[in-house]
PDB file of N, CA and C in Angstrom:
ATOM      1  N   UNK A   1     246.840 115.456  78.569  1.00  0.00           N
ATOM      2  CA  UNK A   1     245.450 115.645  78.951  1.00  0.00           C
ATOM      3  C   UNK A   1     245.092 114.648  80.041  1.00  0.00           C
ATOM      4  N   UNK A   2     244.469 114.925  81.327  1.00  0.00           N
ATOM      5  CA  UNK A   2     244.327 114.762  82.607  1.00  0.00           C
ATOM      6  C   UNK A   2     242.716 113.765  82.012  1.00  0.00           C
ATOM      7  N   UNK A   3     242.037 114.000  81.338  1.00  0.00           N
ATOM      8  CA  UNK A   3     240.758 113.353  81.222  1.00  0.00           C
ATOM      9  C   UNK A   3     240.718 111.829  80.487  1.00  0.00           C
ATOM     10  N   UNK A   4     241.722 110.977  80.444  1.00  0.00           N
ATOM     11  CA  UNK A   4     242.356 109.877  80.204  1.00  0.00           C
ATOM     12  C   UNK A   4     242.964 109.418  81.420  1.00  0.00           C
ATOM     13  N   UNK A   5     243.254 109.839  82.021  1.00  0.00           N
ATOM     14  CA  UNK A   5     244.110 109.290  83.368  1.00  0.00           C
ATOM     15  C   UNK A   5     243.009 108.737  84.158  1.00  0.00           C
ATOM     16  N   UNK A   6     243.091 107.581  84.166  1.00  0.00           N
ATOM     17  CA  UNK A   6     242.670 106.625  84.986  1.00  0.00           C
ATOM     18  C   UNK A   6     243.460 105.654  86.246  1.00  0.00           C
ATOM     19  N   UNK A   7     244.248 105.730  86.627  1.00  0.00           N
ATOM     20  CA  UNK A   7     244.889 104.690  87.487  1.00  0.00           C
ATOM     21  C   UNK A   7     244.504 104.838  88.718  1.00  0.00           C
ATOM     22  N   UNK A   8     243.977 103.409  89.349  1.00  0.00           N
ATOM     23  CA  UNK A   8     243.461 103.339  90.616  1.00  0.00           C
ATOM     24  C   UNK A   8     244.572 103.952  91.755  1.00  0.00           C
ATOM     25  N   UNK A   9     245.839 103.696  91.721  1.00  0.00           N
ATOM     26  CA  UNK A   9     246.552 104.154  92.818  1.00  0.00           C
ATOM     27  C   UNK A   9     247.479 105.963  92.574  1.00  0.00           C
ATOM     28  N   UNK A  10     246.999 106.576  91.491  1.00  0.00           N
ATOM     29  CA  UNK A  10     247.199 108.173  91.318  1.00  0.00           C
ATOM     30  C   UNK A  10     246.081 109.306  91.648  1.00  0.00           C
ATOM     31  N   UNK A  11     246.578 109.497  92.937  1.00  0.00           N
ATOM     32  CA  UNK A  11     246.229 110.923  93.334  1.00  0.00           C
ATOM     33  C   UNK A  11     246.566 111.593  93.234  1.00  0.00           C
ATOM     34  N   UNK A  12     245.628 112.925  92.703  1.00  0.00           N
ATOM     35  CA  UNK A  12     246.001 114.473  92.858  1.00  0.00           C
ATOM     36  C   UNK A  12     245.901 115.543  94.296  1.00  0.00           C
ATOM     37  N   UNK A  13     246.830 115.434  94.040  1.00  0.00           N
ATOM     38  CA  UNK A  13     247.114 116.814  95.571  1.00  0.00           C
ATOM     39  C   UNK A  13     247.074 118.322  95.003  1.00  0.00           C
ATOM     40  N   UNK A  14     245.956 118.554  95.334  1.00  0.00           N
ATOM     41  CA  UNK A  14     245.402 120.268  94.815  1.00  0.00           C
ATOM     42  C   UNK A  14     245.895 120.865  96.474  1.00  0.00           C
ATOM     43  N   UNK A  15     246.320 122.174  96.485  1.00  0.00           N
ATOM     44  CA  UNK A  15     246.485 122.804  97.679  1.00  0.00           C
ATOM     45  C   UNK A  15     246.198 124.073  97.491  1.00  0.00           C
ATOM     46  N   UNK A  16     245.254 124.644  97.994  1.00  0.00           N
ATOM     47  CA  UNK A  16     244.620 126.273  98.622  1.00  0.00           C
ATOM     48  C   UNK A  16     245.375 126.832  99.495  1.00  0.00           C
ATOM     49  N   UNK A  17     246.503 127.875  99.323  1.00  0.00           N
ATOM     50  CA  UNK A  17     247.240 128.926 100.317  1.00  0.00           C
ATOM     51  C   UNK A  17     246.296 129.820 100.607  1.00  0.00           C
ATOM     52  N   UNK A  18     245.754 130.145 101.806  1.00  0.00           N
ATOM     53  CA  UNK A  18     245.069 131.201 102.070  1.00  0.00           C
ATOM     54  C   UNK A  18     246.112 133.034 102.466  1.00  0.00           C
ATOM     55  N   UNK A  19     246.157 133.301 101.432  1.00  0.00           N
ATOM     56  CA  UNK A  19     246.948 134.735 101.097  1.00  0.00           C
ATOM     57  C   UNK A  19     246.527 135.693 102.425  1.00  0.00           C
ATOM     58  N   UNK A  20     245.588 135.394 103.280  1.00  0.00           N
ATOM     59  CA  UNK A  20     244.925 136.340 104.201  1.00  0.00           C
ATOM     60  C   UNK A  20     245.896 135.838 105.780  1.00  0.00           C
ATOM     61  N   UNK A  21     245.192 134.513 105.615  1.00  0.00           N
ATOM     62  CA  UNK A  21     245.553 133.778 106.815  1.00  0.00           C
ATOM     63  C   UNK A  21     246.552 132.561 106.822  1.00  0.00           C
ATOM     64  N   UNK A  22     246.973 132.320 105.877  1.00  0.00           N
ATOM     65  CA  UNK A  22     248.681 131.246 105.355  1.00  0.00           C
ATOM     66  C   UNK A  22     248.026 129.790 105.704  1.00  0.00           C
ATOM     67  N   UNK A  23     246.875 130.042 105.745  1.00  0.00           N
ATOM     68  CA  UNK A  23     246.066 128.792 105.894  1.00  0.00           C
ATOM     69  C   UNK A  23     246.447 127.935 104.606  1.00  0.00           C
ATOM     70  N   UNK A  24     246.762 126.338 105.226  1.00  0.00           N
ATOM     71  CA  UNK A  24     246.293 125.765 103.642  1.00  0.00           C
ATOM     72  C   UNK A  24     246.125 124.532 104.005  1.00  0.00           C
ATOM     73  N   UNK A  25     245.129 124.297 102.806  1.00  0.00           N
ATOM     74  CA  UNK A  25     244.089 123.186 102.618  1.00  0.00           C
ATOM     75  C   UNK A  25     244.213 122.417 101.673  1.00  0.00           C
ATOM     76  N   UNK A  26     244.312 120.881 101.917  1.00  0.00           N
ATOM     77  CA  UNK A  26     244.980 119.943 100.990  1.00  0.00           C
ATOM     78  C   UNK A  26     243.501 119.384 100.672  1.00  0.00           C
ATOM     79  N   UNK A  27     243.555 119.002  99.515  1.00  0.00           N
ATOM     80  CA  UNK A  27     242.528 118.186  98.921  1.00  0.00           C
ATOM     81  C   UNK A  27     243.139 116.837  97.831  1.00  0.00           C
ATOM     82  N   UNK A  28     242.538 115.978  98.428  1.00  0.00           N
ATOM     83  CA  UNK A  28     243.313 114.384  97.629  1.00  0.00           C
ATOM     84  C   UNK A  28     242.219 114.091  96.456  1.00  0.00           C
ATOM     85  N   UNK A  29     242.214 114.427  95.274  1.00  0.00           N
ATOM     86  CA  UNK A  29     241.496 113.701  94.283  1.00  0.00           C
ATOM     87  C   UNK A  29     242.048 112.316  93.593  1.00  0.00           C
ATOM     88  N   UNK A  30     240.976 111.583  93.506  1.00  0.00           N
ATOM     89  CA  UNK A  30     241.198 110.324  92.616  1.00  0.00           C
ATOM     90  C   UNK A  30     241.747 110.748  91.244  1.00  0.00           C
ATOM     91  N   UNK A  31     242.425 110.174  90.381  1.00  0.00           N
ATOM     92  CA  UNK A  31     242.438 110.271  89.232  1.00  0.00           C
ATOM     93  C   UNK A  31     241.567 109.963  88.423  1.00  0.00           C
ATOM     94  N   UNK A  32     240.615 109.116  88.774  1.00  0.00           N
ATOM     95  CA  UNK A  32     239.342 108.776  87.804  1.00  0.00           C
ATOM     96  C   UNK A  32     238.696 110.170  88.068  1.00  0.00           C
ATOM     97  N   UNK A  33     238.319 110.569  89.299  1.00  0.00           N
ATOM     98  CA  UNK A  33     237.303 111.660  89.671  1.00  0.00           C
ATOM     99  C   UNK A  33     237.904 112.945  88.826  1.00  0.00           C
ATOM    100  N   UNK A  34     239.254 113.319  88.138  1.00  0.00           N
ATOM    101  CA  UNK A  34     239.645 114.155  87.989  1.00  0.00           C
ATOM    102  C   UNK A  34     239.427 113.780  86.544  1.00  0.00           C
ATOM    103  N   UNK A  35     239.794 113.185  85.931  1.00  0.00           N
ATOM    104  CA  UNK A  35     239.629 112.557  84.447  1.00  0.00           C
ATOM    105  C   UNK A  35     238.222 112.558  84.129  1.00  0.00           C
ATOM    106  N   UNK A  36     236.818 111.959  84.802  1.00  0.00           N
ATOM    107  CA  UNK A  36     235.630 112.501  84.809  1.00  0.00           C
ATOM    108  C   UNK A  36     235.115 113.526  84.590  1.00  0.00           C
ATOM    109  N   UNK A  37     235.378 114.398  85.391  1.00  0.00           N
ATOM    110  CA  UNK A  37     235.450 116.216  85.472  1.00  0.00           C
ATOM    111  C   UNK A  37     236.168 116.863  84.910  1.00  0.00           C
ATOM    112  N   UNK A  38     237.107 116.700  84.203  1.00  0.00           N
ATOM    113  CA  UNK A  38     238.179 117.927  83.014  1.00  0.00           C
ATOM    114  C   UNK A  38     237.129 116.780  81.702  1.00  0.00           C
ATOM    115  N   UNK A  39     236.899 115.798  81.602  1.00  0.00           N
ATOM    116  CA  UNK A  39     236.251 115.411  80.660  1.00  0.00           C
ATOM    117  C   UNK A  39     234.913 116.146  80.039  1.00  0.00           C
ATOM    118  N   UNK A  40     233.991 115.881  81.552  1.00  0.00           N
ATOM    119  CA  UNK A  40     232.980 116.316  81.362  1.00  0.00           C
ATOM    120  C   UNK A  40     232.652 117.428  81.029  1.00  0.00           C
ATOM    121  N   UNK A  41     233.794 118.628  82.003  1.00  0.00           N
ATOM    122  CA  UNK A  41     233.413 120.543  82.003  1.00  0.00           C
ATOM    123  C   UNK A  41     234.299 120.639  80.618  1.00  0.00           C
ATOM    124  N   UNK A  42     234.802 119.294  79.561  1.00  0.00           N
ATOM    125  CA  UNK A  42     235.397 120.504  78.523  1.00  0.00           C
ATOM    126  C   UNK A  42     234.596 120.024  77.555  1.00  0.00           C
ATOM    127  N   UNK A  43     233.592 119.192  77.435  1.00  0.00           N
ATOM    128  CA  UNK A  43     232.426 118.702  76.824  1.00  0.00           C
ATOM    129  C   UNK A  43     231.366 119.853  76.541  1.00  0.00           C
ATOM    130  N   UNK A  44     230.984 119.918  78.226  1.00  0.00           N
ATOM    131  CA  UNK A  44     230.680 121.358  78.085  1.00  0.00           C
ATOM    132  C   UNK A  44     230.629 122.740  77.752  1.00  0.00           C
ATOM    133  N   UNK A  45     231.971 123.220  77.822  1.00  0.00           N
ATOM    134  CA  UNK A  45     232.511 124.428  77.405  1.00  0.00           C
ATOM    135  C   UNK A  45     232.422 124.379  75.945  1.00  0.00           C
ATOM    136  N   UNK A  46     232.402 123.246  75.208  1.00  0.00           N
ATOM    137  CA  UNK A  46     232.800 122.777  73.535  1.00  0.00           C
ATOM    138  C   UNK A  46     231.297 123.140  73.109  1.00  0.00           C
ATOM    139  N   UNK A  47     230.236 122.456  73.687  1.00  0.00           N
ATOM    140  CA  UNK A  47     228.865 122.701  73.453  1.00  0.00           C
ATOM    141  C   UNK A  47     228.148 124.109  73.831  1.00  0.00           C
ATOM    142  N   UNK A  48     228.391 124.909  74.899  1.00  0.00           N
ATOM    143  CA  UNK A  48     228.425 126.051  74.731  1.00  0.00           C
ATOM    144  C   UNK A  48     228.846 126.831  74.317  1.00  0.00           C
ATOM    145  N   UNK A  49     230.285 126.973  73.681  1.00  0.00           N
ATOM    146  CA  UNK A  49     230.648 128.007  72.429  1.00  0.00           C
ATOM    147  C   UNK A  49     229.784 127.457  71.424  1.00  0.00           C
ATOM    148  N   UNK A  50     229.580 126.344  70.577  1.00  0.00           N
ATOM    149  CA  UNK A  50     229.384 125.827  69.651  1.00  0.00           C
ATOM    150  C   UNK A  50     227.779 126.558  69.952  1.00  0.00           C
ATOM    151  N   UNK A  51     226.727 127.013  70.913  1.00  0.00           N
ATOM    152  CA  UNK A  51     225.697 127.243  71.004  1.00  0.00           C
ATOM    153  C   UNK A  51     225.676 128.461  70.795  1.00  0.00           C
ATOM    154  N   UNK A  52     227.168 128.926  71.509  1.00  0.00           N
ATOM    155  CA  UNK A  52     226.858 130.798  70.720  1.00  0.00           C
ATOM    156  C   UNK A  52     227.525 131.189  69.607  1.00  0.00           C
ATOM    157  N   UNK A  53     227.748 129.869  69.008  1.00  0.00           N
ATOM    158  CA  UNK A  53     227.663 130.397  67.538  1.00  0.00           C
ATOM    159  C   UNK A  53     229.545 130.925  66.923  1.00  0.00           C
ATOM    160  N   UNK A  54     230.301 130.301  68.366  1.00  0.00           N
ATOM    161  CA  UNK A  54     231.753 130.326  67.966  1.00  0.00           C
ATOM    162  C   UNK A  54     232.212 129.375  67.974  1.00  0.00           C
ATOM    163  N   UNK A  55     233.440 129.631  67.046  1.00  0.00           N
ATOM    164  CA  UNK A  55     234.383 128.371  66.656  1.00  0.00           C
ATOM    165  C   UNK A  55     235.778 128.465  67.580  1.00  0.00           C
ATOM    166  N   UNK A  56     235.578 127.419  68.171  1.00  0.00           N
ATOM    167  CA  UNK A  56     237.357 127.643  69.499  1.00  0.00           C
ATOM    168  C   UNK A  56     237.844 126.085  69.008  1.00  0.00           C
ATOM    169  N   UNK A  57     239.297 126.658  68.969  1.00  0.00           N
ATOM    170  CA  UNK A  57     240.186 125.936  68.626  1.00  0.00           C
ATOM    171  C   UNK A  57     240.445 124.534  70.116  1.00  0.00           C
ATOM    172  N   UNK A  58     240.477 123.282  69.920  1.00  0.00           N
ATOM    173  CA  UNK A  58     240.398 122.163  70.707  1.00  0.00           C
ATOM    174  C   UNK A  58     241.312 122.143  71.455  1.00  0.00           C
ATOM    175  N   UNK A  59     242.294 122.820  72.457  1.00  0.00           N
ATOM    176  CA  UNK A  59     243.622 122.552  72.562  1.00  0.00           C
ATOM    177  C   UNK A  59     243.271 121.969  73.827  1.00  0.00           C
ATOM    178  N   UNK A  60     244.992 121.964  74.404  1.00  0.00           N
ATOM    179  CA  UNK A  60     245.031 120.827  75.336  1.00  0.00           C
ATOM    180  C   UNK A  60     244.525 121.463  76.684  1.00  0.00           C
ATOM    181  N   UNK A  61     244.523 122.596  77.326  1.00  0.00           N
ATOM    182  CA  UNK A  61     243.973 123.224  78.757  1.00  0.00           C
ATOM    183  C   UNK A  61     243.086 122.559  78.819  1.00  0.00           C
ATOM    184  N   UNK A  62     242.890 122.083  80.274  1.00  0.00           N
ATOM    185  CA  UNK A  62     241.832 121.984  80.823  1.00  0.00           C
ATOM    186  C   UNK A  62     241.347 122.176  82.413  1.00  0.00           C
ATOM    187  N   UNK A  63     240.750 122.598  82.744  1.00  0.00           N
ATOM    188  CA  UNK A  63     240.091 123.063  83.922  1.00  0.00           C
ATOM    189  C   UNK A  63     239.503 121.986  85.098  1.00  0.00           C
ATOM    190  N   UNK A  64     239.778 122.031  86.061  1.00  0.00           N
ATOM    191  CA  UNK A  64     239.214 121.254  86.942  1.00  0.00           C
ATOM    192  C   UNK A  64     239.292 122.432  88.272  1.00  0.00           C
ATOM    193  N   UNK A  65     237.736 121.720  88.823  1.00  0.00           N
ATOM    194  CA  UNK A  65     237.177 123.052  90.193  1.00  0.00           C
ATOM    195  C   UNK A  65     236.488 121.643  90.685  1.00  0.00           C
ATOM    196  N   UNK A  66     236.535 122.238  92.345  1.00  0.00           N
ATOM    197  CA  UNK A  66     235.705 121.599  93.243  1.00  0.00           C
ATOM    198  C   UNK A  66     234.938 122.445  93.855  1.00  0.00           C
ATOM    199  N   UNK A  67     233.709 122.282  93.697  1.00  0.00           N
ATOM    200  CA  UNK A  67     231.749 122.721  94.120  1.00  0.00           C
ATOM    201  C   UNK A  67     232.129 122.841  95.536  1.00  0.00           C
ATOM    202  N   UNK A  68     231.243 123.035  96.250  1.00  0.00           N
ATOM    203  CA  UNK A  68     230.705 123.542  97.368  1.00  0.00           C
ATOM    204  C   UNK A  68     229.885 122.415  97.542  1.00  0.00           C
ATOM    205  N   UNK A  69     229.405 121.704  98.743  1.00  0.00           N
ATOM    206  CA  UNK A  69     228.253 120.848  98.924  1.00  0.00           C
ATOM    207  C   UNK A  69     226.556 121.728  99.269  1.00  0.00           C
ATOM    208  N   UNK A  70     225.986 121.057  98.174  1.00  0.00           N
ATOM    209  CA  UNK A  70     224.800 121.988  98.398  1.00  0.00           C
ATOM    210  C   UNK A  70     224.411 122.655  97.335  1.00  0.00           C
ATOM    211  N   UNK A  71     225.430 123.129  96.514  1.00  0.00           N
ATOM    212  CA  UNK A  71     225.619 123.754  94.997  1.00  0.00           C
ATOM    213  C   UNK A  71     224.553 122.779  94.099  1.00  0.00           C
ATOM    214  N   UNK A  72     224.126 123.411  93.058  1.00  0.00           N
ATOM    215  CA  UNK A  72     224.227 122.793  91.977  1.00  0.00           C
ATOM    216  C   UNK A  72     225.131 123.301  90.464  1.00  0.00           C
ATOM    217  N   UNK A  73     225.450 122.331  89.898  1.00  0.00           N
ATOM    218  CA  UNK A  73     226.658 122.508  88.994  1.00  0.00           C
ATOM    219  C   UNK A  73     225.691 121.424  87.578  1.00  0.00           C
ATOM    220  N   UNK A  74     225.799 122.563  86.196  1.00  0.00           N
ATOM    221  CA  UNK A  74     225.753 121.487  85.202  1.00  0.00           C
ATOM    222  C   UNK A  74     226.218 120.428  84.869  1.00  0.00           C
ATOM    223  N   UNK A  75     227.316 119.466  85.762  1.00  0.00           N
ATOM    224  CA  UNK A  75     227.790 118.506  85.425  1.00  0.00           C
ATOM    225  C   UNK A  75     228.429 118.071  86.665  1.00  0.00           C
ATOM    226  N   UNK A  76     228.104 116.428  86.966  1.00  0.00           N
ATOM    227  CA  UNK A  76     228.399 116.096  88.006  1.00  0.00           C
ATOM    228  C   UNK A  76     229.786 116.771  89.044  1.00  0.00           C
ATOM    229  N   UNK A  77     229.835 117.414  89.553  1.00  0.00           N
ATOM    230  CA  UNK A  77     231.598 117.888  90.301  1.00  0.00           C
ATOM    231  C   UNK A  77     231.882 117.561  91.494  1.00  0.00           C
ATOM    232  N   UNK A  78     232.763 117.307  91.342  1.00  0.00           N
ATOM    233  CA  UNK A  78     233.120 116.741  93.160  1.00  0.00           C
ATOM    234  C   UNK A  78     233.581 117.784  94.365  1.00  0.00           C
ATOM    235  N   UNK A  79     232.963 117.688  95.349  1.00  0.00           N
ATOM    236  CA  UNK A  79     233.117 118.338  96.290  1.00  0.00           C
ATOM    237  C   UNK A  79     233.992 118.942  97.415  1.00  0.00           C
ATOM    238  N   UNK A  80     234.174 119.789  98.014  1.00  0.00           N
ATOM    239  CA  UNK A  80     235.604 120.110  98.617  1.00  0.00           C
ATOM    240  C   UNK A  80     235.445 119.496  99.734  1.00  0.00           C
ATOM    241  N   UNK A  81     234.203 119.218 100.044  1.00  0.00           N
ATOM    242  CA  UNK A  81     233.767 118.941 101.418  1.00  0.00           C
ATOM    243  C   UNK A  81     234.471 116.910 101.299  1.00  0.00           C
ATOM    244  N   UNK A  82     234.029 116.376  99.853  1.00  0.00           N
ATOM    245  CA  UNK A  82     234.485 115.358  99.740  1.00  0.00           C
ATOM    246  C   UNK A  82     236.043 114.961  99.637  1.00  0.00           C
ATOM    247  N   UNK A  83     236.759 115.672  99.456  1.00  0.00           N
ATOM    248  CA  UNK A  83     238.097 115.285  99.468  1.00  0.00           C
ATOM    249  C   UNK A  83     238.873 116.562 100.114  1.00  0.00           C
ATOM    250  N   UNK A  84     238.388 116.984 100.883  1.00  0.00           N
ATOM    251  CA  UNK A  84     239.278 117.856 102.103  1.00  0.00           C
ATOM    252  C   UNK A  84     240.151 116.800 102.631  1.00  0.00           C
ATOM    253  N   UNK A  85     241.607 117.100 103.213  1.00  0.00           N
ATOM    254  CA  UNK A  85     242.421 116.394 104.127  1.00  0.00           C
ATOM    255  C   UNK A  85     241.742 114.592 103.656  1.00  0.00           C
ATOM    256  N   UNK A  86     241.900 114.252 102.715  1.00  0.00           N
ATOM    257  CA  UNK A  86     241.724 112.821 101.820  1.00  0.00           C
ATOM    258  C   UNK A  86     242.912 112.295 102.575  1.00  0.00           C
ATOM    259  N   UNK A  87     243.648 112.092 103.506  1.00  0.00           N
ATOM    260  CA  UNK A  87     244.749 111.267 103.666  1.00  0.00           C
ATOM    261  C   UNK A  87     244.727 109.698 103.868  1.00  0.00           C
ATOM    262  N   UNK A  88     243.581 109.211 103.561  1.00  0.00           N
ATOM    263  CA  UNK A  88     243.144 107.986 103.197  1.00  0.00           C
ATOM    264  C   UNK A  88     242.902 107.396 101.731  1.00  0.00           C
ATOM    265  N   UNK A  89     242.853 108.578 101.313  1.00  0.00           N
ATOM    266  CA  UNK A  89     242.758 108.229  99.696  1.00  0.00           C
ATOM    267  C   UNK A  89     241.919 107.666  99.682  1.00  0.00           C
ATOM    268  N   UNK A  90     240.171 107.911  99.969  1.00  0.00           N
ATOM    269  CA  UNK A  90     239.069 107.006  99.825  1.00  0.00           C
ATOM    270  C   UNK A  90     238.802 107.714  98.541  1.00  0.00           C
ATOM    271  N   UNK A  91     238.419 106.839  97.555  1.00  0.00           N
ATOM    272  CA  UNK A  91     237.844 106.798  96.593  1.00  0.00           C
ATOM    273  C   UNK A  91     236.215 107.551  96.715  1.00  0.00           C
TER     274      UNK A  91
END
């Protein structure tokens, strides 16, 4: 599980193939920023079944997406616009 991973010097390299145009787009996430967000959206997902009234089993999947800037999202998410081409690894 990705929502424990904390280490200042582990980045995630997510990459978008564009199937149309063979385009692709690297995105550098922090590991805190990623551990934040599979934390937070499975917090979420847990409290919304639990609101409609189903019981889901805890397992280990978890989901991580990057927003759009401008969006709003129930839970803080980080942006594509923020870690597009990251080859600095800014935090």
């Amino acid at each position: 599980k990705n929502e424990t991973v904390d280490i200042p010097t582990l980045f995630y390299c997510f990459v978008n193939i564009s199937k149309d145009t063979n385009v692709f787009k690297f995105y550098i996430v922090p590991s805190k920023v990623v551990a934040n967000y599979v934390k937070g959206q499975h917090a979420l997902w847990l409290a919304e079944k639990k609101k409609e009234g189903k019981k889901v089993k805890d397992g280990e999947m978890r989901i991580f997406r990057l927003g759009v800037k401008g969006e709003k999202y129930p839970i803080p998410t980080p942006t594509a616009e923020q870690y597009e081409d990251n080859w600095e690894f800014k935090l």
